[in-house]
C-alpha atoms as a PDB file:
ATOM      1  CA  UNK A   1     -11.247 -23.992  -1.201  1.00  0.00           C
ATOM      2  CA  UNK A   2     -13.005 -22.551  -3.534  1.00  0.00           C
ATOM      3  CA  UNK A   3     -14.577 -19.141  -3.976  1.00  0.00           C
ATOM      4  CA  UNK A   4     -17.758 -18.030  -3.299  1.00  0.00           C
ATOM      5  CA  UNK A   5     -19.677 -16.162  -6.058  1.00  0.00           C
ATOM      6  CA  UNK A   6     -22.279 -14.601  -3.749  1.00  0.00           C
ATOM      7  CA  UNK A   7     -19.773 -14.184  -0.336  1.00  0.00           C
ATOM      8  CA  UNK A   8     -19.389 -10.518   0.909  1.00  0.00           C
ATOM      9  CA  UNK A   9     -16.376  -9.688   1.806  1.00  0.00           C
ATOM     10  CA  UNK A  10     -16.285  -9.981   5.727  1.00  0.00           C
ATOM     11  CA  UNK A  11     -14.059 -10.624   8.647  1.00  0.00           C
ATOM     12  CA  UNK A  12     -11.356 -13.054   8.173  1.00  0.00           C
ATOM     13  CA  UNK A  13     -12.348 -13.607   4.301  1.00  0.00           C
ATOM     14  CA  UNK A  14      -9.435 -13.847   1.933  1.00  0.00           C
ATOM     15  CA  UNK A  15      -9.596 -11.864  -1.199  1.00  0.00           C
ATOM     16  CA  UNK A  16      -7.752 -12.053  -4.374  1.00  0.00           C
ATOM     17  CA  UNK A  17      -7.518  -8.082  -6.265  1.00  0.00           C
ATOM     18  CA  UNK A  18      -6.354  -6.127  -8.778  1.00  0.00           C
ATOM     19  CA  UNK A  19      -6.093  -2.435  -6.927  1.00  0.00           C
ATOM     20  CA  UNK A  20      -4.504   0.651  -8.235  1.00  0.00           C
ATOM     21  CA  UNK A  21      -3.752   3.562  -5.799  1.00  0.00           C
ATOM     22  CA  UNK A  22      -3.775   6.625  -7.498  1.00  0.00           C
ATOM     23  CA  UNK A  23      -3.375  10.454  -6.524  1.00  0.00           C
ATOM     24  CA  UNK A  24      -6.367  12.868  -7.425  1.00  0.00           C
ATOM     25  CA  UNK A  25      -3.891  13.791 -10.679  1.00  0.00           C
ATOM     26  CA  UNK A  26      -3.795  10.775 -11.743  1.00  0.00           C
ATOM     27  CA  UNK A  27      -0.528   9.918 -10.941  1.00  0.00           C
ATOM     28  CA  UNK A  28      -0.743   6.029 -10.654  1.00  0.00           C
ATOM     29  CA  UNK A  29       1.521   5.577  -7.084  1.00  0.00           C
ATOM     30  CA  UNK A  30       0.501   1.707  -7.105  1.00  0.00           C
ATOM     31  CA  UNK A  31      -1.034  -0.957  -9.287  1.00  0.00           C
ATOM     32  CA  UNK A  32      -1.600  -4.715  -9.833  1.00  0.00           C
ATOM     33  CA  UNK A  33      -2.580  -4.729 -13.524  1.00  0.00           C
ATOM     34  CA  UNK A  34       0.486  -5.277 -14.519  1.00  0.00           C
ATOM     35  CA  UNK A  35       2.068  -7.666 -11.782  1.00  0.00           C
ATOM     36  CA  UNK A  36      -0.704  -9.844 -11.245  1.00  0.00           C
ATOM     37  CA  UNK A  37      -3.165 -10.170  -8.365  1.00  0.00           C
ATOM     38  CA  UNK A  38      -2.871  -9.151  -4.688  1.00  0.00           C
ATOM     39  CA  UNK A  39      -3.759 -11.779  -2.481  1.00  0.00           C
ATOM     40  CA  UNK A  40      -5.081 -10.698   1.575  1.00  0.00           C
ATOM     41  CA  UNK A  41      -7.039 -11.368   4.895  1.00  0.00           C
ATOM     42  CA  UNK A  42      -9.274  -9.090   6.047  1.00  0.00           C
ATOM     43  CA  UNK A  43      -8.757  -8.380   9.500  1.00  0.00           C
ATOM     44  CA  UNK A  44      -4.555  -9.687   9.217  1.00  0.00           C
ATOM     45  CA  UNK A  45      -3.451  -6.056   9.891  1.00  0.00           C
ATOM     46  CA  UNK A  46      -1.410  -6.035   6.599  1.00  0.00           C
ATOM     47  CA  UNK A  47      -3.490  -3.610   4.964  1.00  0.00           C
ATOM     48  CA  UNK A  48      -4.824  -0.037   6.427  1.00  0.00           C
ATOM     49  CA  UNK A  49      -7.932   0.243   8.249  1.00  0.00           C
ATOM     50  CA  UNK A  50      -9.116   2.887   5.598  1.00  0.00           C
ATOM     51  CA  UNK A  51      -8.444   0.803   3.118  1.00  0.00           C
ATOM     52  CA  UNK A  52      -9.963  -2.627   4.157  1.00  0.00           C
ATOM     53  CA  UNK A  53     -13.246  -0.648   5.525  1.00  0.00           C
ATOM     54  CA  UNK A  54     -13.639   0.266   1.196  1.00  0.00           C
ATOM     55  CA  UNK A  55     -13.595  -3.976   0.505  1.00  0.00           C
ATOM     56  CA  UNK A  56     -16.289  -4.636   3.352  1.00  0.00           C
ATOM     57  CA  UNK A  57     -19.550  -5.989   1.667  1.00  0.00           C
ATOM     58  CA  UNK A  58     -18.279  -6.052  -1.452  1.00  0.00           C
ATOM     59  CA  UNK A  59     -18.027  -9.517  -3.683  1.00  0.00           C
ATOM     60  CA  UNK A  60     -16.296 -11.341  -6.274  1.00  0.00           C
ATOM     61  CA  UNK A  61     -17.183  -9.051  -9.990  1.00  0.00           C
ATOM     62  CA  UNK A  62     -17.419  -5.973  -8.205  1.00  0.00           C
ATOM     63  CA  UNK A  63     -15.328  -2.584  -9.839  1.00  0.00           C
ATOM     64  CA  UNK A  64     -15.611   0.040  -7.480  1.00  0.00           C
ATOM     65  CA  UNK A  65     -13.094   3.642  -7.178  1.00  0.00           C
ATOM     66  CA  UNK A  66     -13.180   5.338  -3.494  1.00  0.00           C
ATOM     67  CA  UNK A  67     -11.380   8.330  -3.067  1.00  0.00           C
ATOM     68  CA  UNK A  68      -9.747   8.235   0.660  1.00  0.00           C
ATOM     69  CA  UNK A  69      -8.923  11.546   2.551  1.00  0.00           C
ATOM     70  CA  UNK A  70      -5.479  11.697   4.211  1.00  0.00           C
ATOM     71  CA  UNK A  71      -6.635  10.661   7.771  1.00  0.00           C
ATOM     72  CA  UNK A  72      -8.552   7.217   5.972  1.00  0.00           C
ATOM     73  CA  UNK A  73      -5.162   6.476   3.752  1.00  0.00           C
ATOM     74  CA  UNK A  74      -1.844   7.573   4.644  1.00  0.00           C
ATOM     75  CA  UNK A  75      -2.508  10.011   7.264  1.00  0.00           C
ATOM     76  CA  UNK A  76      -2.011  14.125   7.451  1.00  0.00           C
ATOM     77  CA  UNK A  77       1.596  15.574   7.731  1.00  0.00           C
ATOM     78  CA  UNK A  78       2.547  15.742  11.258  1.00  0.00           C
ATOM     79  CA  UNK A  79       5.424  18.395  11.551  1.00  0.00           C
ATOM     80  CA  UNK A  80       7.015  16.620  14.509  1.00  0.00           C
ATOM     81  CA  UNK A  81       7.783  14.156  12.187  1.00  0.00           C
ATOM     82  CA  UNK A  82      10.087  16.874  10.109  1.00  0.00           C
ATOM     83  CA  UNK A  83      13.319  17.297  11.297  1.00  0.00           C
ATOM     84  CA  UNK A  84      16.763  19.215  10.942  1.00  0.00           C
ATOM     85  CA  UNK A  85      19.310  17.360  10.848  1.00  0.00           C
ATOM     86  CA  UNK A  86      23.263  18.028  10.366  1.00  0.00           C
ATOM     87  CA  UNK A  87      25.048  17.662   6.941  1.00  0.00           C
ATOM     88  CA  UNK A  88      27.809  15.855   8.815  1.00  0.00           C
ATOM     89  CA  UNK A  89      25.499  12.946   9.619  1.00  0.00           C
ATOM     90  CA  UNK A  90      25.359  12.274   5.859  1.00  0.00           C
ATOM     91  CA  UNK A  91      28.261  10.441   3.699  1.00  0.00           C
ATOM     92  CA  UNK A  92      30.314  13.170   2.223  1.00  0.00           C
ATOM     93  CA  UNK A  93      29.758  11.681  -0.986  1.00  0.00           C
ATOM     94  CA  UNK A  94      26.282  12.117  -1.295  1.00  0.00           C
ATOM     95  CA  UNK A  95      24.775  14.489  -3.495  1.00  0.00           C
ATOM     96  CA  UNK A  96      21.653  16.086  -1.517  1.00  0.00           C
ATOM     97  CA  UNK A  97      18.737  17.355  -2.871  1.00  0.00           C
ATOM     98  CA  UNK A  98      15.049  17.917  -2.229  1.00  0.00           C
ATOM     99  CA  UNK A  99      12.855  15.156  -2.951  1.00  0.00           C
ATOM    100  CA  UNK A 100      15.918  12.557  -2.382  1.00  0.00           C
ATOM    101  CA  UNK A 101      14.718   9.505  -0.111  1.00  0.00           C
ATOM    102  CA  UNK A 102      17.127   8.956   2.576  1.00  0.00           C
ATOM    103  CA  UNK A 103      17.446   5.378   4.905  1.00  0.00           C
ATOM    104  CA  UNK A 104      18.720   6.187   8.657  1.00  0.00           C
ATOM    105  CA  UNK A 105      19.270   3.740  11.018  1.00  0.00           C
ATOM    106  CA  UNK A 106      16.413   3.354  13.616  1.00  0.00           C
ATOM    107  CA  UNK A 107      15.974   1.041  16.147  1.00  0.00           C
ATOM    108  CA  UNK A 108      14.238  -2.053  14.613  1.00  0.00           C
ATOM    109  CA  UNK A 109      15.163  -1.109  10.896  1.00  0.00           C
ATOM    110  CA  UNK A 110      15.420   1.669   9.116  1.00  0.00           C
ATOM    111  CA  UNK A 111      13.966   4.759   8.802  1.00  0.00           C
ATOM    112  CA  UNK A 112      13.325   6.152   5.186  1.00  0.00           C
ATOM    113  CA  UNK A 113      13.209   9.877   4.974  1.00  0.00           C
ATOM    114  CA  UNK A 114      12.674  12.527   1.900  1.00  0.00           C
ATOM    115  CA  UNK A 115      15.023  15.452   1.536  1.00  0.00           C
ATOM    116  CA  UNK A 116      12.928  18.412   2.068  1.00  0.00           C
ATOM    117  CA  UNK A 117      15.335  21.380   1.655  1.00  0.00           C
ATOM    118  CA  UNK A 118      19.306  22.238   2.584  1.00  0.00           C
ATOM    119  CA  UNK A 119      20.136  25.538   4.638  1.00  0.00           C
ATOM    120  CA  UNK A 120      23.929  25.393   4.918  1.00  0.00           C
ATOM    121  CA  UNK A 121      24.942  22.414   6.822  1.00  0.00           C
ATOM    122  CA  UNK A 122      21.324  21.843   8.360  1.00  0.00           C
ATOM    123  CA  UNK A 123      19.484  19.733   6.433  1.00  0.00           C
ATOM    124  CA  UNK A 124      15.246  19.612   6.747  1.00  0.00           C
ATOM    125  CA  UNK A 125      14.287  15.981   6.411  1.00  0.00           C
ATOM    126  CA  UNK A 126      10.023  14.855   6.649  1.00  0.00           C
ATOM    127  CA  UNK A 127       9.755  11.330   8.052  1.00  0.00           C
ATOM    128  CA  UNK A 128       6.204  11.521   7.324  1.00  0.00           C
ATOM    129  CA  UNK A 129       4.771   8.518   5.015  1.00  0.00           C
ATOM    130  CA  UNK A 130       5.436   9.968   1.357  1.00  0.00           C
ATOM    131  CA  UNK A 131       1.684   9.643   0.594  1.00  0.00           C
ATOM    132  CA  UNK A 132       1.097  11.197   4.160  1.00  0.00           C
ATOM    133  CA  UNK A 133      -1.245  14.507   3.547  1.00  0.00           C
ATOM    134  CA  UNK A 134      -2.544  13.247  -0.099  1.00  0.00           C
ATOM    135  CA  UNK A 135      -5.930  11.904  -0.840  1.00  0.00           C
ATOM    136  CA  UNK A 136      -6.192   8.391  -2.724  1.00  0.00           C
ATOM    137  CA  UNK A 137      -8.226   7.353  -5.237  1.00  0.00           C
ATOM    138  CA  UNK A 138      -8.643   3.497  -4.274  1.00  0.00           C
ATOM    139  CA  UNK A 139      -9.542   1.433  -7.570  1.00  0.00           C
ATOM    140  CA  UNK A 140     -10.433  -2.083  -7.112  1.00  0.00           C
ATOM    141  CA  UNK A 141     -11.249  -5.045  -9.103  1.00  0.00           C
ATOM    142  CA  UNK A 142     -12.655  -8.063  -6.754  1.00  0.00           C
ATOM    143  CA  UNK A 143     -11.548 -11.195  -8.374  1.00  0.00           C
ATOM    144  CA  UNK A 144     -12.553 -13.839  -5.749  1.00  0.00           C
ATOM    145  CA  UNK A 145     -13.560 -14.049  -2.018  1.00  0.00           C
ATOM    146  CA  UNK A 146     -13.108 -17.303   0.025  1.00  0.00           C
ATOM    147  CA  UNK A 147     -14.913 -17.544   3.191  1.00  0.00           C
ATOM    148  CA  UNK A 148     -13.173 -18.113   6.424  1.00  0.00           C
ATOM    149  CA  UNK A 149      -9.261 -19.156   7.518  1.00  0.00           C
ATOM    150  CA  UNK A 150      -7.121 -20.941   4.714  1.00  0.00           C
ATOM    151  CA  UNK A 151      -4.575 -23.530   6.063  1.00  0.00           C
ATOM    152  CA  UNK A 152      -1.144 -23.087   4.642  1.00  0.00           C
ATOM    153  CA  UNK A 153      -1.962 -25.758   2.109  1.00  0.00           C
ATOM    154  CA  UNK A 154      -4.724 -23.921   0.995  1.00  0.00           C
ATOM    155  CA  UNK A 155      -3.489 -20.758   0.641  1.00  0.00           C
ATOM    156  CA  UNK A 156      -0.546 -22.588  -1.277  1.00  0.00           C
ATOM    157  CA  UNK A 157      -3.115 -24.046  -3.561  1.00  0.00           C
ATOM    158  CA  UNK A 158      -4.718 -20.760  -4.416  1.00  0.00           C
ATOM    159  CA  UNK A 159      -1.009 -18.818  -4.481  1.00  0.00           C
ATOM    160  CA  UNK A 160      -0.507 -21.974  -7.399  1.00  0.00           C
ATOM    161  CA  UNK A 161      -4.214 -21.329  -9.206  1.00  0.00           C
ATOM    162  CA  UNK A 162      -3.755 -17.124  -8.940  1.00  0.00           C
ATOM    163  CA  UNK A 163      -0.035 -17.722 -11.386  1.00  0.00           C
ATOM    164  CA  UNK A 164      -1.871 -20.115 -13.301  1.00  0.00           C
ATOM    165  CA  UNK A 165      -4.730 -17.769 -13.683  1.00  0.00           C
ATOM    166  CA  UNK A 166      -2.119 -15.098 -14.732  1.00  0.00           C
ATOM    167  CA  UNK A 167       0.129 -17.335 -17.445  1.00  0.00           C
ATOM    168  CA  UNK A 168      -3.681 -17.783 -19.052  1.00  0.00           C
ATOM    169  CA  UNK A 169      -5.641 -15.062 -18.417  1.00  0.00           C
ATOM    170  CA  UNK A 170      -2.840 -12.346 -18.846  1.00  0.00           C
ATOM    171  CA  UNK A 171      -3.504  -8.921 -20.201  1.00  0.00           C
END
């Protein structure tokens, strides 16, 4: 299938992008440039609302840098999502301090939490997102659009032609 020059991105298109998420620093937090093209379907759920509303109407050439408030990116800091939890709970081994990203067990998975601060043997954890509270500066690159569904065999095909494109077109 091959892309469409003059498609708008719309629902169900697949889109092949360079992105770079970055806070209002400058602090890069994510990027593509340097691992090649992200491949998606609008409307697939895999991305966030906020961010897939930013790639509506837009079309294969276009360069574009949105800057996303915490409730369209990550979402705020909810403080019933920051806990106290017991030192015993942790391996006695392990060396706590704030900022250090902790996995619990959680029903389904894990549960990734960051250190916030140790009082005695209570220690604060925030379950929050990490980026949860920050605003994003949403770069973009639109490479190609194609219109529609992609069978598997399709979507193989263009997986195969995006690592081609990279081996030849690298940076």
């Amino acid at each position: 299938m091959n892309s469409v020059a003059d498609s708008n991105i719309g629902p169900n298109s697949r889109v092949n992008l360079h992105f770079s998420l970055n806070l209002e620093n400058g602090e890069v937090v994510d990027s593509t440039k340097n691992s090649g093209p992200a491949a998606l379907r609008i409307g697939d759920g895999k991305l966030l609302p906020g961010f897939e509303a930013c790639l509506i109407g837009l079309r294969a050439g276009d360069c574009r840098s949105f800057r996303l408030e915490p409730e369209k990116a990550f979402g705020t800091v909810n403080t019933n999502n920051i806990s106290f939890i017991e030192r015993a709970r942790f391996p006695d081994t392990m060396q706590l301090e704030p900022g250090l990203m902790v996995s619990f067990a959680a029903v389904g998975g894990e549960l990734p939490g960051i250190v916030v601060s140790l009082h005695g043997e209570q220690i604060r954890v925030d379950f929050n997102h990490p980026l949860a509270g920050r605003v994003i500066i949403f770069e973009l690159e639109i490479l190609a659009v194609y219109e529609g569904l992609l069978s598997l065999y399709e979507e193989e095909k263009v997986h195969d032609e995006q690592i081609q494109g990279n081996k030849i077109g690298a940076e």
